[in-house]
Protein backbone atom coordinates (compact mmCIF):
# COMPACT_ATOMS: atom_id res chain seq x y z
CA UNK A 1 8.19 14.23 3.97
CA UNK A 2 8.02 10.93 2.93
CA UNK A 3 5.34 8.97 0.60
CA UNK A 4 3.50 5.95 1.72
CA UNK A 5 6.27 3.28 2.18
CA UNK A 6 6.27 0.24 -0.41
CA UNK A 7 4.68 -3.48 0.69
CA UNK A 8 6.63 -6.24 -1.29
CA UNK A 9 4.90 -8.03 -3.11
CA UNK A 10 5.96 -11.15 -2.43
CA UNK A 11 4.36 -10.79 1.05
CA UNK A 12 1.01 -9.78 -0.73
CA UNK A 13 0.82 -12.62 -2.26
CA UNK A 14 1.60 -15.26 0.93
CA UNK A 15 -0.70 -13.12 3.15
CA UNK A 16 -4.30 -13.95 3.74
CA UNK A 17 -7.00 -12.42 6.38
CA UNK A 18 -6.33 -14.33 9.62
CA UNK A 19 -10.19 -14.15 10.34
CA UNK A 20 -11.15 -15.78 7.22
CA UNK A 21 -8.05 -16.69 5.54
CA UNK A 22 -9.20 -15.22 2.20
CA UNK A 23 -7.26 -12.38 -0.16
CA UNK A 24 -6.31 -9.35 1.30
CA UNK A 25 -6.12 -5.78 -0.94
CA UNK A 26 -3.33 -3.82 -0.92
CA UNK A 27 -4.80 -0.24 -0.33
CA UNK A 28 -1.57 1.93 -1.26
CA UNK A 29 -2.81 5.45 -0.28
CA UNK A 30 -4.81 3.81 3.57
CA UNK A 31 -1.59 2.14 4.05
CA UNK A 32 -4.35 -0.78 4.85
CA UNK A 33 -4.57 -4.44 3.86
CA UNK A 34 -8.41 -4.67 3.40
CA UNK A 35 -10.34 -8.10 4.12
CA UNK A 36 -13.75 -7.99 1.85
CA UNK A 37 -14.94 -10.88 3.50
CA UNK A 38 -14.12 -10.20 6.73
CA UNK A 39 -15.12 -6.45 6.29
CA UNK A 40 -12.04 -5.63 8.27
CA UNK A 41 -8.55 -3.22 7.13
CA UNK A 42 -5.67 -3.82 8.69
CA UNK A 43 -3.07 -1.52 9.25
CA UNK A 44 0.41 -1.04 7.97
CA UNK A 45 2.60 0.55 9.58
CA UNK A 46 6.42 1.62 9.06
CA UNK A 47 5.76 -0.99 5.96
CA UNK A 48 5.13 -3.36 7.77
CA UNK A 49 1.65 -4.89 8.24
CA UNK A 50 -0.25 -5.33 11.46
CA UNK A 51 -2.10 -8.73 11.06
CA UNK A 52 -4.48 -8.53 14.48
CA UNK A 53 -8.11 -8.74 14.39
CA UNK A 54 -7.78 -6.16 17.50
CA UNK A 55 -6.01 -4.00 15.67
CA UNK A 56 -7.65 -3.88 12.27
CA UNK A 57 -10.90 -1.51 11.60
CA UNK A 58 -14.17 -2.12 10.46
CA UNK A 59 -14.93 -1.34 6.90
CA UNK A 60 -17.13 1.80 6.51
CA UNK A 61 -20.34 0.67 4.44
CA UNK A 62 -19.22 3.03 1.33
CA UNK A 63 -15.79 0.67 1.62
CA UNK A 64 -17.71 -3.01 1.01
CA UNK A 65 -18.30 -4.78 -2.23
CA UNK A 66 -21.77 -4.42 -3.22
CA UNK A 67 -23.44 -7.55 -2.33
CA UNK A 68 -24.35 -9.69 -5.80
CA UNK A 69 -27.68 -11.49 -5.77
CA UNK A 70 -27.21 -15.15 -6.99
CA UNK A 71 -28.02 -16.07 -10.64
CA UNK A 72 -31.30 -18.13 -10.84
C-alpha cells in the first residue's frame, strides 16, 4: 500500500482558502489543506486538492489556533 501522495509545492504556495483567501496548511498525514481562519480542512484527494467550501470539514476545536488576546 501506498503512502500519502505528495502536493507540489508550487501549488501550496499559489493556493489560498476560497472563503477567506488567506494561507492554507499543508497537513501531510490528513491529506487536508487546513484554513485557520476559516476553521475549515479541505480535502485532498488522489493528490489533488478539493477546493469547495461544501466539501471541506469543520475544524474540531482541539484543531484551531488558540485565540491570542491583543497586547494593551
Amino acid at each position: 500500500m501506498e503512502g500519502p501522495s505528495e502536493i507540489d509545492p508550487k501549488l501550496l504556495e499559489i493556493l489560498v482558502c476560497p472563503l477567506t483567501k488567506g494561507p492554507l496548511r499543508y497537513d501531510r498525514e490528513a491529506q487536508e489543506l487546513v484554513s485557520e481562519e476559516a476553521g475549515l480542512a479541505y480535502p485532498i484527494r488522489d493528490g489533488i486538492p478539493i477546493m469547495l467550501v461544501d466539501e471541506a470539514r469543520p475544524l474540531r476545536d482541539d484543531e484551531k489556533p488558540a485565540k491570542r488576546l491583543p497586547s494593551p
